[in-house]
Protein backbone atom coordinates (compact mmCIF):
# COMPACT_ATOMS: atom_id res chain seq x y z
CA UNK A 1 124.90 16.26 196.65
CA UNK A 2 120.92 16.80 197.01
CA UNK A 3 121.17 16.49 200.61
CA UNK A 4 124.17 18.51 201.27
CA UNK A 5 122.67 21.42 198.89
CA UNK A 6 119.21 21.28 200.81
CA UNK A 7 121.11 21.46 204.01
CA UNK A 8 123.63 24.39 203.17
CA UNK A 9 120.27 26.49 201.88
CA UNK A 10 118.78 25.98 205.32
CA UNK A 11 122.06 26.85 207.14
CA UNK A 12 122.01 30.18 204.36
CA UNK A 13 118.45 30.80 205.26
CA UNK A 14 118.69 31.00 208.67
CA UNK A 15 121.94 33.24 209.01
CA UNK A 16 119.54 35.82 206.58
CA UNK A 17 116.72 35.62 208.91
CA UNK A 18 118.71 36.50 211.68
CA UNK A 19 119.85 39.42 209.94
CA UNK A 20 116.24 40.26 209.41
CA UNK A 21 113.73 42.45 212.14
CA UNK A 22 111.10 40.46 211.43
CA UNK A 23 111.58 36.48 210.65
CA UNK A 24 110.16 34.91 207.38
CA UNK A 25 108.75 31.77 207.14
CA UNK A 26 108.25 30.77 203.70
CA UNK A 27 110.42 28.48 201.65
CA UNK A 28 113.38 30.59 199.87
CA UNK A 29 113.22 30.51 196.19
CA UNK A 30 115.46 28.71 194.25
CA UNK A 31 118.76 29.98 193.06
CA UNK A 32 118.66 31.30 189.23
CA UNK A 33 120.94 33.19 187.20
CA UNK A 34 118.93 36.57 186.08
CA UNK A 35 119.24 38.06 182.71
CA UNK A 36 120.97 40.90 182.76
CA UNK A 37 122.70 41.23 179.16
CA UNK A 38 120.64 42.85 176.36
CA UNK A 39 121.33 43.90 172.95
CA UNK A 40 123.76 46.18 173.40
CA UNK A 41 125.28 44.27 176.26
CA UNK A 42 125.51 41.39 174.36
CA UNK A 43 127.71 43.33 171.06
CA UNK A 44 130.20 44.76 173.80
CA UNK A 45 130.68 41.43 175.33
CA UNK A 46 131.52 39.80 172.02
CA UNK A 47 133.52 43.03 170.33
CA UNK A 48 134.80 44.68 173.73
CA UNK A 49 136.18 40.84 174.41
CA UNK A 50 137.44 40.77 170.80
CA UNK A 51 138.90 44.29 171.10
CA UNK A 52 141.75 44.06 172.76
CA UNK A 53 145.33 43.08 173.72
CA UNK A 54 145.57 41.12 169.95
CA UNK A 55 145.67 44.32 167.37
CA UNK A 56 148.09 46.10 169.32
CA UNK A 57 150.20 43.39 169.82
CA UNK A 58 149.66 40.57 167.22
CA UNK A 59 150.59 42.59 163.99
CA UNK A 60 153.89 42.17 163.92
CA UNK A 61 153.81 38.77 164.56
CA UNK A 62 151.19 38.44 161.59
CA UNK A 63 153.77 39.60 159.86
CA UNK A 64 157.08 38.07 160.94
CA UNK A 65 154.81 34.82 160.09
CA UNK A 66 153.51 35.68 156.58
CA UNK A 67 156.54 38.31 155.29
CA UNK A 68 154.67 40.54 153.80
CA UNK A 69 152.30 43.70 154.28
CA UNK A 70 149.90 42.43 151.48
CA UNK A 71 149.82 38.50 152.58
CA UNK A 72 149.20 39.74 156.61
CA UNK A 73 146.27 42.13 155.31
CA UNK A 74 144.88 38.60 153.69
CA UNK A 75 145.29 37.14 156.99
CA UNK A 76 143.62 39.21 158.89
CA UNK A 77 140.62 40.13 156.19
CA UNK A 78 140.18 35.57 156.57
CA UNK A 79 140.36 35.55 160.22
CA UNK A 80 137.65 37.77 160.21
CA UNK A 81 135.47 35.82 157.36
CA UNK A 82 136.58 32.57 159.74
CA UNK A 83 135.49 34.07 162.72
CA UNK A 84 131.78 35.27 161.42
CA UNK A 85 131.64 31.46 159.64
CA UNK A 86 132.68 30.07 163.32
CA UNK A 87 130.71 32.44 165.43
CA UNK A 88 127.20 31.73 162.98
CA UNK A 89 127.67 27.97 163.67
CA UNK A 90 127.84 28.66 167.09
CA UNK A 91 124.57 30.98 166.88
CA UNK A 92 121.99 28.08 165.26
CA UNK A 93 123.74 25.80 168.38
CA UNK A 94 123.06 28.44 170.44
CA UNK A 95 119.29 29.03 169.55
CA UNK A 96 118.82 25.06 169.44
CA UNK A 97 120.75 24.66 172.72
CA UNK A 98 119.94 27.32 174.84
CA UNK A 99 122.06 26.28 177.72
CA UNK A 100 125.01 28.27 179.01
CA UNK A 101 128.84 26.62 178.85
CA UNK A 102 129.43 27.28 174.97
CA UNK A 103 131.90 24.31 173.94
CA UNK A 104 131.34 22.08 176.75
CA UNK A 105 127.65 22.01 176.62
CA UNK A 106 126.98 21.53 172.65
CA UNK A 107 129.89 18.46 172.96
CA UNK A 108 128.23 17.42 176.12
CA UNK A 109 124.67 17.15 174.42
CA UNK A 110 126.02 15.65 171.03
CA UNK A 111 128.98 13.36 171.54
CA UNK A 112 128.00 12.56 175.40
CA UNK A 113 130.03 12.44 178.96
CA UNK A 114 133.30 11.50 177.96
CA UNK A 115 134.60 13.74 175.21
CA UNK A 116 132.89 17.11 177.19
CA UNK A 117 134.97 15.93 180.14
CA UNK A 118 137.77 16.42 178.18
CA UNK A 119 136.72 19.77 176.78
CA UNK A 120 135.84 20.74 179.88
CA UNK A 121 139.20 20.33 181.87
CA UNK A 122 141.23 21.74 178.98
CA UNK A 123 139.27 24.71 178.77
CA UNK A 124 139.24 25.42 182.27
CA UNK A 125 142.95 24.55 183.12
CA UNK A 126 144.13 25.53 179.72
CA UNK A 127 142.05 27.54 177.64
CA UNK A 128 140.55 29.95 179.66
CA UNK A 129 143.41 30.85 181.85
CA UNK A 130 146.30 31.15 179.24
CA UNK A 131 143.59 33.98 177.50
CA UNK A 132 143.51 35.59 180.64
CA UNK A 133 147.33 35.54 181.75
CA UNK A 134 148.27 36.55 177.80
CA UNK A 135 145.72 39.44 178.00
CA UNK A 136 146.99 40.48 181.31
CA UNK A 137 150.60 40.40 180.34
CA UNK A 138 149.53 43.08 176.91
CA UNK A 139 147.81 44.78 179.34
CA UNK A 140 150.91 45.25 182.16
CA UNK A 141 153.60 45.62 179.10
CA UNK A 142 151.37 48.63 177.12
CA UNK A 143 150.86 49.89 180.97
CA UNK A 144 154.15 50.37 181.99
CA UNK A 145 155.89 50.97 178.78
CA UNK A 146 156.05 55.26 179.73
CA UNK A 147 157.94 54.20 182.43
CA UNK A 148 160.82 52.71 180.72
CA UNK A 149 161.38 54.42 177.80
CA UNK A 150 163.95 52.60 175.44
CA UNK A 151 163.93 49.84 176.73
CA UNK A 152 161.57 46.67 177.53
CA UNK A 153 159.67 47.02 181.29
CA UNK A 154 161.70 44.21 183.70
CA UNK A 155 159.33 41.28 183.63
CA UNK A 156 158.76 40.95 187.17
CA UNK A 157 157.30 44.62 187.11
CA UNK A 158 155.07 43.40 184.10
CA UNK A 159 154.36 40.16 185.91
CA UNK A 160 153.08 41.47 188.61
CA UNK A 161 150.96 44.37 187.16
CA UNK A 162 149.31 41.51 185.08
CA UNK A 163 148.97 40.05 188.57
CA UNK A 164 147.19 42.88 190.41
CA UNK A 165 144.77 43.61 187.15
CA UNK A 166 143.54 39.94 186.98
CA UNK A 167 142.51 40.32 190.72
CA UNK A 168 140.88 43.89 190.35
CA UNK A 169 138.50 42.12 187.10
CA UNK A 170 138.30 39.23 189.62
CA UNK A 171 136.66 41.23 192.15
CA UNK A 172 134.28 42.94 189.78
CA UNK A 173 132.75 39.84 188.14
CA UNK A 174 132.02 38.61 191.46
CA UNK A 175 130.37 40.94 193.61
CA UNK A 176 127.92 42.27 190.62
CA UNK A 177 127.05 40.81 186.86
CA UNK A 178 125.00 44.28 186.04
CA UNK A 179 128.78 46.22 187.12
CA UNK A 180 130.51 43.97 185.12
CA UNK A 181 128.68 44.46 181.67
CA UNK A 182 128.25 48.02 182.45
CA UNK A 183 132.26 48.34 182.38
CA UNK A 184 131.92 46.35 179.43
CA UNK A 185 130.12 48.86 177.60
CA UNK A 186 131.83 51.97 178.66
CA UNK A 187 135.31 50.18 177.76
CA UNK A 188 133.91 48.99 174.19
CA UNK A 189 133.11 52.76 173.61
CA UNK A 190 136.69 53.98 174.26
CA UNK A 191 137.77 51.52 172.26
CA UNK A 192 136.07 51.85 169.24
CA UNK A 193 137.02 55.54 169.77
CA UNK A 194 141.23 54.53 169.95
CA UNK A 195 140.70 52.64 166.81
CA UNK A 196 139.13 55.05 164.87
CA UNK A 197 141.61 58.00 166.49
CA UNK A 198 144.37 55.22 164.49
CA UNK A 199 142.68 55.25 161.80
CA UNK A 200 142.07 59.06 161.49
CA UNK A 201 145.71 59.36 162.55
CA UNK A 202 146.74 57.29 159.61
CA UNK A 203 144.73 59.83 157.16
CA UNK A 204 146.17 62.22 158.49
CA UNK A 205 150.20 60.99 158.12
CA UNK A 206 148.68 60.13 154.33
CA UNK A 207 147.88 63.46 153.47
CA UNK A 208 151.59 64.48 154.64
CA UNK A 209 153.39 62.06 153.08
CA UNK A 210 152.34 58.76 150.69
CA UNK A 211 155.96 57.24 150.51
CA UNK A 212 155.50 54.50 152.92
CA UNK A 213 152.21 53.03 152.55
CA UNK A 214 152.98 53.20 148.55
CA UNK A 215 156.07 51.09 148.63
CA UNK A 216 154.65 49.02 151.39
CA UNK A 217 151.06 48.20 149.23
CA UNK A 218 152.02 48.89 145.83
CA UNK A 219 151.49 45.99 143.75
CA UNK A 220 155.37 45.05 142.81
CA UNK A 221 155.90 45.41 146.96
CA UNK A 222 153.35 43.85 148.54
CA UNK A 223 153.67 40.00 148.45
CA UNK A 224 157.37 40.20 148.32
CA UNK A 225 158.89 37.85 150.53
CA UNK A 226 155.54 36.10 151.63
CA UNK A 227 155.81 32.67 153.34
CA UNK A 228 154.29 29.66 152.02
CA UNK A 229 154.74 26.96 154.16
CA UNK A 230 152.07 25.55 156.03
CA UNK A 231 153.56 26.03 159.62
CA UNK A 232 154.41 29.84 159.17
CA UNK A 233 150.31 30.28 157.76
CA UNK A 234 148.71 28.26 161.02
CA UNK A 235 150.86 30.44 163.36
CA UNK A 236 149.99 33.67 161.28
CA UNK A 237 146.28 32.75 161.67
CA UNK A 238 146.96 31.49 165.38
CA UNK A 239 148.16 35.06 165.99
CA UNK A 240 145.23 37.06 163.96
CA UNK A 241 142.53 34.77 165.06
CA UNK A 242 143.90 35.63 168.86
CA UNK A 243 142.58 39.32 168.11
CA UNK A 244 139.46 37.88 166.99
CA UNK A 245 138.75 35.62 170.24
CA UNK A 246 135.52 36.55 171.99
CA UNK A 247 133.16 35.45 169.16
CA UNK A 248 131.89 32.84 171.19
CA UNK A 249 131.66 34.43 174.24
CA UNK A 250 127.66 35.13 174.00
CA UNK A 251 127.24 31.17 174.12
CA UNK A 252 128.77 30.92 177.69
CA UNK A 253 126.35 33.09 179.00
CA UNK A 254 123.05 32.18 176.93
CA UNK A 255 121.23 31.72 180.04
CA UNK A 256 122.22 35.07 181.35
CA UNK A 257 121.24 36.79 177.76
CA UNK A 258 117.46 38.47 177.07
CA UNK A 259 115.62 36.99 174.54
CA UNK A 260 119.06 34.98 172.88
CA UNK A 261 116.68 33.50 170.06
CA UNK A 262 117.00 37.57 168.73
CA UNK A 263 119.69 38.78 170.22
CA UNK A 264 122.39 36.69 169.91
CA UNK A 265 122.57 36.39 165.90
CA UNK A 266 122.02 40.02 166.03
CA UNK A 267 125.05 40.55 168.36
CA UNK A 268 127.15 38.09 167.07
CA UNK A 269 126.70 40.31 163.12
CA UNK A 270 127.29 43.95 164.21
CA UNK A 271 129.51 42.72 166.80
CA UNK A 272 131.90 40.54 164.29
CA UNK A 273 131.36 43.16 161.19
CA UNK A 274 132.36 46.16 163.37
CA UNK A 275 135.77 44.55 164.54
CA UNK A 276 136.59 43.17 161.29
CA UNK A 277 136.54 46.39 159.22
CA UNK A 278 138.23 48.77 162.22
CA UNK A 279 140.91 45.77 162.31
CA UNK A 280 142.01 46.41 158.11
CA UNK A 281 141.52 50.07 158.33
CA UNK A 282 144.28 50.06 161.64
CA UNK A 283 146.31 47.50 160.11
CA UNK A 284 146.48 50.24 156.89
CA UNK A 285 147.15 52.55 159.34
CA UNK A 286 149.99 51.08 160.95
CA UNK A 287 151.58 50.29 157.31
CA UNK A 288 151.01 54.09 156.37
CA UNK A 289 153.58 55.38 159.05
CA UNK A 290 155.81 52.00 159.50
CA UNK A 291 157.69 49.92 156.97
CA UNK A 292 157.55 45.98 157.38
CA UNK A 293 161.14 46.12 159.53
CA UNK A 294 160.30 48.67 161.94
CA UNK A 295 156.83 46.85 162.39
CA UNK A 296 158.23 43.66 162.88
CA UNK A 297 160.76 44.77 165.41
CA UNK A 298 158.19 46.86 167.77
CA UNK A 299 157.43 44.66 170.80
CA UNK A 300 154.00 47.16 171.21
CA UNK A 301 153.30 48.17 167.37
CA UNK A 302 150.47 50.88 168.49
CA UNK A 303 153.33 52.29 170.58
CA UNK A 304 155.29 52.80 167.73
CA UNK A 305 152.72 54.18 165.34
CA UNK A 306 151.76 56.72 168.44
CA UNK A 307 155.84 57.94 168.49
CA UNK A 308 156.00 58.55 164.80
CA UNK A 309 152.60 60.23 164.54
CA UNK A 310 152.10 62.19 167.90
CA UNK A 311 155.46 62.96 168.88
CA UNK A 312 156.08 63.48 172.99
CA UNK A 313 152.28 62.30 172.92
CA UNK A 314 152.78 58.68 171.86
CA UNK A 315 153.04 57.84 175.30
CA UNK A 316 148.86 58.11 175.00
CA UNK A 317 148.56 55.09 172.72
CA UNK A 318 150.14 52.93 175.79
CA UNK A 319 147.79 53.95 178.08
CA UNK A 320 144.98 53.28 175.26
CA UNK A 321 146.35 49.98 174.50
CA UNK A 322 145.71 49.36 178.46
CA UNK A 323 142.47 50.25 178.70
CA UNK A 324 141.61 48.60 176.19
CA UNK A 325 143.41 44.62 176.85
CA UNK A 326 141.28 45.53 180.74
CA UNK A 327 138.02 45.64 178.90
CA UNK A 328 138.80 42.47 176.54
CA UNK A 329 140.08 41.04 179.92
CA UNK A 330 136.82 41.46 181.77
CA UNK A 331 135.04 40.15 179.07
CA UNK A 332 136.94 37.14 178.37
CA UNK A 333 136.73 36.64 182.71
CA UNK A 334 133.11 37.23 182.35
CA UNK A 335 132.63 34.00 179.92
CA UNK A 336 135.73 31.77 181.28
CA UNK A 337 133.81 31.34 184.70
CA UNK A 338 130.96 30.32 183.19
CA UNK A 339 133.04 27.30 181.60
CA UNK A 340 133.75 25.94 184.97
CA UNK A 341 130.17 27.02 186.48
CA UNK A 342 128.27 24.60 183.82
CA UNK A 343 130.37 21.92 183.82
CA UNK A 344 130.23 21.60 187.66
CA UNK A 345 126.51 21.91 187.37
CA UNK A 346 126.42 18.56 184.75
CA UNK A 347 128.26 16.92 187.60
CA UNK A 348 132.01 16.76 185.67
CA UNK A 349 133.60 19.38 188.03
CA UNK A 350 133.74 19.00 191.92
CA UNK A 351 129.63 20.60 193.27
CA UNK A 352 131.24 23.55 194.78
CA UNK A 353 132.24 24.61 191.20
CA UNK A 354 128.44 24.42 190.48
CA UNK A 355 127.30 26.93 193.21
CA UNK A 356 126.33 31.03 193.04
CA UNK A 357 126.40 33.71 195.45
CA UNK A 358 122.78 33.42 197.34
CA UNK A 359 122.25 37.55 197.11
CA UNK A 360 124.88 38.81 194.12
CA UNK A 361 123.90 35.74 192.25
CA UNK A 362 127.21 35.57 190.55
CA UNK A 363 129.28 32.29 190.42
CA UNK A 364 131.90 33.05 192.34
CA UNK A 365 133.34 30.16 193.40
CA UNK A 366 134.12 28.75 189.64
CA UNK A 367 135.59 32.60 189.39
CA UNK A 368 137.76 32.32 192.25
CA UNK A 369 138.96 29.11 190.66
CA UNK A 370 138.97 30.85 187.38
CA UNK A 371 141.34 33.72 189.18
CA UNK A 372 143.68 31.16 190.34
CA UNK A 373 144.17 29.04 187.64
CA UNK A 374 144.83 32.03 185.46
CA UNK A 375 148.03 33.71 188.10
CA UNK A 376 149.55 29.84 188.03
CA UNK A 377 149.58 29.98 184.25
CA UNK A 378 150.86 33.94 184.75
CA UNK A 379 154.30 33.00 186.23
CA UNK A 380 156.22 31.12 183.92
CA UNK A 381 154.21 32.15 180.27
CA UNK A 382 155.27 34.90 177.70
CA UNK A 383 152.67 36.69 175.52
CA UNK A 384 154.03 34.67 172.10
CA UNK A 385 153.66 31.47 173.58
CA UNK A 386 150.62 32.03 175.32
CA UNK A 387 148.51 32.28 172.33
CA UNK A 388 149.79 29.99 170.11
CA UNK A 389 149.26 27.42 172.29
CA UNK A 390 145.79 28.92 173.56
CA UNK A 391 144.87 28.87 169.76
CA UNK A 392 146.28 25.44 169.31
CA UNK A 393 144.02 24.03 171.95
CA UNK A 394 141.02 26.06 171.33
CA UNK A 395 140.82 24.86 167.31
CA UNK A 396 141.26 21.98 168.81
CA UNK A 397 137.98 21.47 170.43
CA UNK A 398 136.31 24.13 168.22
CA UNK A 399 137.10 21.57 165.41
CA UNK A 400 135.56 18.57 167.32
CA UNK A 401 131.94 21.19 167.89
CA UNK A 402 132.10 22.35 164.07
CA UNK A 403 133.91 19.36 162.01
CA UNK A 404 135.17 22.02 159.31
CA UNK A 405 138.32 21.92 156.94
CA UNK A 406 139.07 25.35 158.20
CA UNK A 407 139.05 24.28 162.23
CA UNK A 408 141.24 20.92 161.25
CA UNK A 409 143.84 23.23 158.92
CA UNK A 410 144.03 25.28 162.27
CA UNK A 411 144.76 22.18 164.49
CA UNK A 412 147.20 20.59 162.14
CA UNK A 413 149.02 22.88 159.43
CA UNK A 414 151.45 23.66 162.34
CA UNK A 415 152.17 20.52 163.73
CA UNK A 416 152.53 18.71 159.95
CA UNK A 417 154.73 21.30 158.31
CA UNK A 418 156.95 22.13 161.82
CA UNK A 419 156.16 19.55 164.97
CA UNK A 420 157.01 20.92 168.11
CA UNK A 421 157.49 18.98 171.59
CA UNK A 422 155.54 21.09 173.10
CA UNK A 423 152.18 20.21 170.65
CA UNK A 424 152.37 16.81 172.16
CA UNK A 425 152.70 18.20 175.63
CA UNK A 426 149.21 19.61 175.03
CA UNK A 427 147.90 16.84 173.58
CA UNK A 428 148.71 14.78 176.52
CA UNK A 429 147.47 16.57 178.64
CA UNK A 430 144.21 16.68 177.21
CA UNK A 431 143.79 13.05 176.86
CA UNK A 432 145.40 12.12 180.48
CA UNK A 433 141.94 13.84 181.85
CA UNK A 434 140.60 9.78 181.38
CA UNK A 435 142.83 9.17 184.39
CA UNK A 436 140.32 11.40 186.62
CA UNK A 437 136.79 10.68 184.12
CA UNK A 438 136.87 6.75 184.75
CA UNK A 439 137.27 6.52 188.64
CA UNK A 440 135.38 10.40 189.88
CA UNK A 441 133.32 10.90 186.71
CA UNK A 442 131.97 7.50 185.54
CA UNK A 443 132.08 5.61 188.22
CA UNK A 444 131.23 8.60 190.74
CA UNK A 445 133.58 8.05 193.18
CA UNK A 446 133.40 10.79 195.65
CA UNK A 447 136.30 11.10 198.51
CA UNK A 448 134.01 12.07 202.20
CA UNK A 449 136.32 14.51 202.71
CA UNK A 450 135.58 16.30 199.40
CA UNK A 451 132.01 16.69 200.88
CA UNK A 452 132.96 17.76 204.07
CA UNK A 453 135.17 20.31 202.46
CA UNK A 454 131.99 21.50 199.99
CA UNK A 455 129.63 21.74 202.95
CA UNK A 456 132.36 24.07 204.67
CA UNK A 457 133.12 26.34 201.27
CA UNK A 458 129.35 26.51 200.80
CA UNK A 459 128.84 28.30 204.18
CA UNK A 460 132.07 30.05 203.95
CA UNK A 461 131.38 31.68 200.56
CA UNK A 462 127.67 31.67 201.05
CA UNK A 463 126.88 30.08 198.50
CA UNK A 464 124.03 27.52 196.91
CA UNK A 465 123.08 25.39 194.09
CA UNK A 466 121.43 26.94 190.71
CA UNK A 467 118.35 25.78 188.82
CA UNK A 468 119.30 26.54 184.67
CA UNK A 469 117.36 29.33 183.65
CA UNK A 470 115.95 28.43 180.32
């Protein structure tokens, strides 16, 4: 790998010289991630990643799970509380490992090789890409909603909208990091404006009329019908913790983060705070204009609201909705490749994986794999499935990194109270990863024409291997 790497650089080197007027002879540095993210950086990665397709689209699912409006405002008040618990944990990992990779690194450095192997290929293959494909598919549904008016968008046309907007956040994240959290920013500031245009809009349709929220909340009302089963609480926090995911997204990119001792407690507070209360207070909203059954029905719930309280202009609340599941997507991109960067780099993901663009110092090939990963899990998935078994797998491993009751009531409540096959598809598939650790991983087998076939991507994608930047 050493030799290969030294002799791609030189290759590298030379085709830049020769691009040069006047030749330089020194060594070339070595290749480090920079730190670009700062404070404020840093809150719209977590909260921009947060905010998105999940509380315009989860809602009614929180509450087709729980059965009523007072039980799902529970749920989503604890998947907050859960989230800050899970995301502080992560923070004292973060400032005691202060390595990018997030879940594969703090497994990697506590319970060794074999287990962050494991981690590693699920969230790469699984994880990461079914956020990205369910995100995209919110996204291409609120998108081309105006179009069809009435009735549901054909799911090819959604399909391949999703399609087209994974590629554009794609291309982004690897030609500049500095572009990418600057869209990041700029997104998490429309969106904290469309929630708190909801919320306003909710005041608003209280001050006309108090019929609906009152028999929706009032005390009599508002646990009516609630579900008690294990199964139907697991999915409800599946779905409400999916609008919450992006708490750990900070501790992918530590390496990439200014002074992450300060800032990434600091972040990981206003960032978690901020989305928790705007979350209630549109939830509140959306029961103010809606009752349970029309809520429950609505396959895009901020749709809805935006037809009942703007009239003609609903239509704006789609395009809101959009914007809004791009910036979470870019975010959640942003992190995902970083997954696959760092586990290359510990040597349990082919060395290509491992590599970053010599001049835009971005790791684009783990993106590239990221990107098409994510359009293979695209084709055949629907947004319901999507993330509950994204959340089922994520728990999963977050449970192994934390060991709480909360992360193990995640993994299991469903499974105990209402097995499904497809559960033990997952599981499966995370454990047959041993067939690829033992021979490629342990015992370091490495095919030549893998290497021939890394020497040739290297030069193609100009690429080289990166020191950690600690």
């Amino acid at each position: 790998r050493e030799g290969g790497g030294v002799h791609v650089r030189l290759q590298l080197r030379r085709r830049h010289e020769a691009r040069q007027r006047h030749g330089d002879h020194q060594e070339p540095e070595a290749v480090k991630m920079k730190r670009e993210i700062g404070l404020i950086g840093g809150v719209a990665l977590v909260s921009g990643t947060m905010i998105g397709s999940g509380i315009f689209m989860s809602p009614q699912f929180v509450l087709a799970y729980v059965g009523s409006p007072g039980a799902s405002l529970v749920i989503w008040a604890l998947s907050g509380v859960v989230a800050m618990f899970a995301a502080l944990s992560y923070t004292e990992l973060g400032t005691i490992i202060s390595e990018s990779g997030g879940d594969f690194i703090y497994i990697l450095r506590i319970y060794g090789s074999c287990p962050a192997f494991f981690a590693a290929v699920t969230f790469i293959l699984v994880v990461k890409p079914f956020s990205i494909a369910a995100m995209a598919i919110s996204l291409a549904e609120y998108a081309t909603a105006p179009f069809y008016s009435g009735c549901a968008p054909p799911q090819l046309v959604v399909k391949c909208v999703a399609a087209a907007t994974i590629l554009i956040v794609a291309t982004v994240n690897v030609l500049n990091v500095r572009l990418a959290v600057r869209i990041q920013v700029v997104f998490l500031v429309a969106k904290v404006l469309t929630l708190t245009f909801i919320v306003i809009g909710g005041i608003v349709a209280l001050t006309q009329g108090s019929a609906v929220i009152v028999e929706n909340l009032k005390v009599e009302n508002a646990f009516t019908g609630t579900q008690y089963s294990l199964s139907t609480l697991g999915m409800a926090f599946y779905q409400g913790l999916w609008s919450y995911a992006g708490w750990y997204n900070l501790n992918y990119v530590t390496e990439e983060l200014k002074r992450p001792e300060v800032n990434l407690p600091r972040a990981v507070v206003i960032a978690i705070s901020l989305v928790t209360g705007l979350y209630l207070l549109v939830n509140v909203s959306y029961l103010t204009v809606m009752t349970p059954k029309e809520l429950m029905s609505s396959s895009a719930v901020a749709v809805t609201w935006g037809n009942k309280v703007l009239g003609s202009w609903g239509w704006i609340m789609s395009v809101a909705a959009a914007l809004s599941a791009f910036g979470s997507l870019n975010g959640t991109f942003f992190s995902g490749g970083r997954v696959c960067f760092v586990a290359a780099r510990e040597g349990q993901m082919p060395d290509i994986l491992s590599m970053a663009h010599v001049h835009r110092l971005t790791p684009s090939p783990a993106l590239i794999f990221t990107t098409v990963i994510s359009l293979v899990v695209l084709i055949p998935g629907d947004f319901q499935s999507i993330v509950n078994f994204f959340s089922f797998t994520a728990w999963f491993f977050y449970a192994i990194t934390l060991i709480s009751a909360c992360s193990i009531f995640l993994v299991l409540a469903p499974i105990i109270d209402s097995p499904q096959i497809e559960y033990l598809y997952v599981t499966l598939f995370i454990f047959s990863g041993i067939l690829i650790y033992i021979p490629f991983i342990h015992y370091k087998l490495c095919p030549g024409l893998l290497t021939k076939l890394t020497v040739f991507l290297q030069l193609f994608l100009e690429v080289a291997p990166v020191e950690k930047n600690l």
